[in-house]
N, C-alpha and C. Protein backbone atom coordinates (compact mmCIF):
# COMPACT_ATOMS: atom_id res chain seq x y z
N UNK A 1 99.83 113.99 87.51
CA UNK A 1 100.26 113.41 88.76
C UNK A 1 99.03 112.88 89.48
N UNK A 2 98.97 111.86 90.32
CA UNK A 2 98.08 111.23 90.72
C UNK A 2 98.51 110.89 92.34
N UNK A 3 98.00 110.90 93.01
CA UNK A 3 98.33 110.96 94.63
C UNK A 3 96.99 109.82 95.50
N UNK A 4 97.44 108.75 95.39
CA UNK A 4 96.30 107.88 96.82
C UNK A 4 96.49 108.75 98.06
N UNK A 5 95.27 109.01 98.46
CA UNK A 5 95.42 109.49 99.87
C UNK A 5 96.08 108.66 100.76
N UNK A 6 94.95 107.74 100.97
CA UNK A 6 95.29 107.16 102.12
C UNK A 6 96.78 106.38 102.32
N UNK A 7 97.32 106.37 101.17
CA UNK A 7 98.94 105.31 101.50
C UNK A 7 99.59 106.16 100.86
N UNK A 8 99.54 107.65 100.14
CA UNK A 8 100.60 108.97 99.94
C UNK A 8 101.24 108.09 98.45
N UNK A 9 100.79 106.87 98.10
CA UNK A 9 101.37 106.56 97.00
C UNK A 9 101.17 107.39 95.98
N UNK A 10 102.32 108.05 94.60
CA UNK A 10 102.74 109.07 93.60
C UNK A 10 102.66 107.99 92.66
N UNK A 11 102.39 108.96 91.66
CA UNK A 11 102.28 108.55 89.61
C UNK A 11 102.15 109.94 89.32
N UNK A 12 103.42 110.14 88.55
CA UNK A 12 103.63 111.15 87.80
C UNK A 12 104.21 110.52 86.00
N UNK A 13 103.17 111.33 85.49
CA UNK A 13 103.61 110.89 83.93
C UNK A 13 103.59 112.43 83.04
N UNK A 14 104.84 112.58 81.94
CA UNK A 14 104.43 113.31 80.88
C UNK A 14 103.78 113.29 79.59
N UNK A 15 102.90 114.11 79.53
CA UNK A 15 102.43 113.52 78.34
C UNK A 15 102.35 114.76 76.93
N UNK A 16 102.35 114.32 75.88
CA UNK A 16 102.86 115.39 74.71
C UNK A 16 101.74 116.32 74.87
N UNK A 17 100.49 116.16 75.03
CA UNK A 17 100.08 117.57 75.20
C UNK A 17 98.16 116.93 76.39
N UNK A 18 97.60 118.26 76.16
CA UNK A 18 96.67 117.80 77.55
C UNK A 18 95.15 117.76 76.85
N UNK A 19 95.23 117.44 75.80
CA UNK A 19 93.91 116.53 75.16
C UNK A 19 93.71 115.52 75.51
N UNK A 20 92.43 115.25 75.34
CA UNK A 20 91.39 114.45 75.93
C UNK A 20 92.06 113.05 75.98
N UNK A 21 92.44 112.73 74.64
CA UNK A 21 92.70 111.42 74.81
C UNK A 21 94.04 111.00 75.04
N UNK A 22 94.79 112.00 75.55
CA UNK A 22 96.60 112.20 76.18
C UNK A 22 96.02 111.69 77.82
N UNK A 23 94.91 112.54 78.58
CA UNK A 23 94.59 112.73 79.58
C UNK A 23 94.00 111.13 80.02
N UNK A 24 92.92 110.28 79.07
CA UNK A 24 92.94 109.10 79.75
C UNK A 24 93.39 108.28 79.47
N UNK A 25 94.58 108.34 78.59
CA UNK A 25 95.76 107.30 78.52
C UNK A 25 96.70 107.47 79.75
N UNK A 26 96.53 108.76 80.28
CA UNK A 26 97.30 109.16 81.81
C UNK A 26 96.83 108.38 82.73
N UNK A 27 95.29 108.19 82.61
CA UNK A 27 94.54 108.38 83.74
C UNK A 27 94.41 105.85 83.67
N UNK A 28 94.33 105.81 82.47
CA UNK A 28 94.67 104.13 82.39
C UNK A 28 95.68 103.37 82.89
N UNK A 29 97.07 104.58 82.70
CA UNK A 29 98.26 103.74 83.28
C UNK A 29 98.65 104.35 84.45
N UNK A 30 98.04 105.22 84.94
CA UNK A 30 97.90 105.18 86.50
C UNK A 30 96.90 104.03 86.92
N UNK A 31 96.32 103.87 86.61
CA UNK A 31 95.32 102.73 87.22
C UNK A 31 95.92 101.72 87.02
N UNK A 32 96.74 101.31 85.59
CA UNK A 32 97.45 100.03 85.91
C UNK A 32 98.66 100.40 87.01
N UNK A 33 99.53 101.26 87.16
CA UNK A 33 100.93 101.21 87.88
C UNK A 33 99.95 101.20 89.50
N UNK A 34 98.92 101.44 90.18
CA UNK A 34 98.93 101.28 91.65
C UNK A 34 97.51 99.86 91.56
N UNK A 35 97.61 99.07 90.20
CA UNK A 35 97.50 97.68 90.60
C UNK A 35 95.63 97.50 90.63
N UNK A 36 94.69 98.61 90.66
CA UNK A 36 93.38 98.17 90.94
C UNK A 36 92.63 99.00 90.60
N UNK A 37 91.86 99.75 91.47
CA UNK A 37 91.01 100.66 90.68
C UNK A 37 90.10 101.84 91.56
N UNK A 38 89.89 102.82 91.91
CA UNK A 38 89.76 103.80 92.55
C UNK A 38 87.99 103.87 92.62
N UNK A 39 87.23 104.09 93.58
CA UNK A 39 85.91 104.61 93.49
C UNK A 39 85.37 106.02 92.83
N UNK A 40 86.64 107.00 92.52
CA UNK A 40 86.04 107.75 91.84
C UNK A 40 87.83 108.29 91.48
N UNK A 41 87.37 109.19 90.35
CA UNK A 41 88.46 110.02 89.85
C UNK A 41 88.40 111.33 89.67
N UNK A 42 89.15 112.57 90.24
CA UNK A 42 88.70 113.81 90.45
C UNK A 42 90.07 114.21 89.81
N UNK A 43 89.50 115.08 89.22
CA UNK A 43 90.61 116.26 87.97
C UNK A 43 90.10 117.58 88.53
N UNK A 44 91.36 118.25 88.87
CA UNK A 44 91.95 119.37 89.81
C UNK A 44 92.43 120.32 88.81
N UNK A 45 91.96 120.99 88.44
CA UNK A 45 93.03 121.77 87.42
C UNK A 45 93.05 123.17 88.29
């Protein structure tokens, strides 16, 4: 799940499991579905 602060915009995706390369295929099509591109990316576990 992915959350913009500042405009509360959501991206939630499932993915088959939470390896590396599950995680930035997550992390690519969140960046395509809110259109641009973020100054940084922080993973919360």
């Amino acid at each position: 799940m992915a959350i913009l602060e500042a405009s509360q915009l959501t991206y939630v995706e499932a993915t088959m499991s939470q390896r590396k390369e599950d995680f930035i295929a997550a992390c690519e099509n969140t960046l395509h579905f809110i259109g641009g591109r973020n100054a940084a990316i922080v993973r919360i576990t």
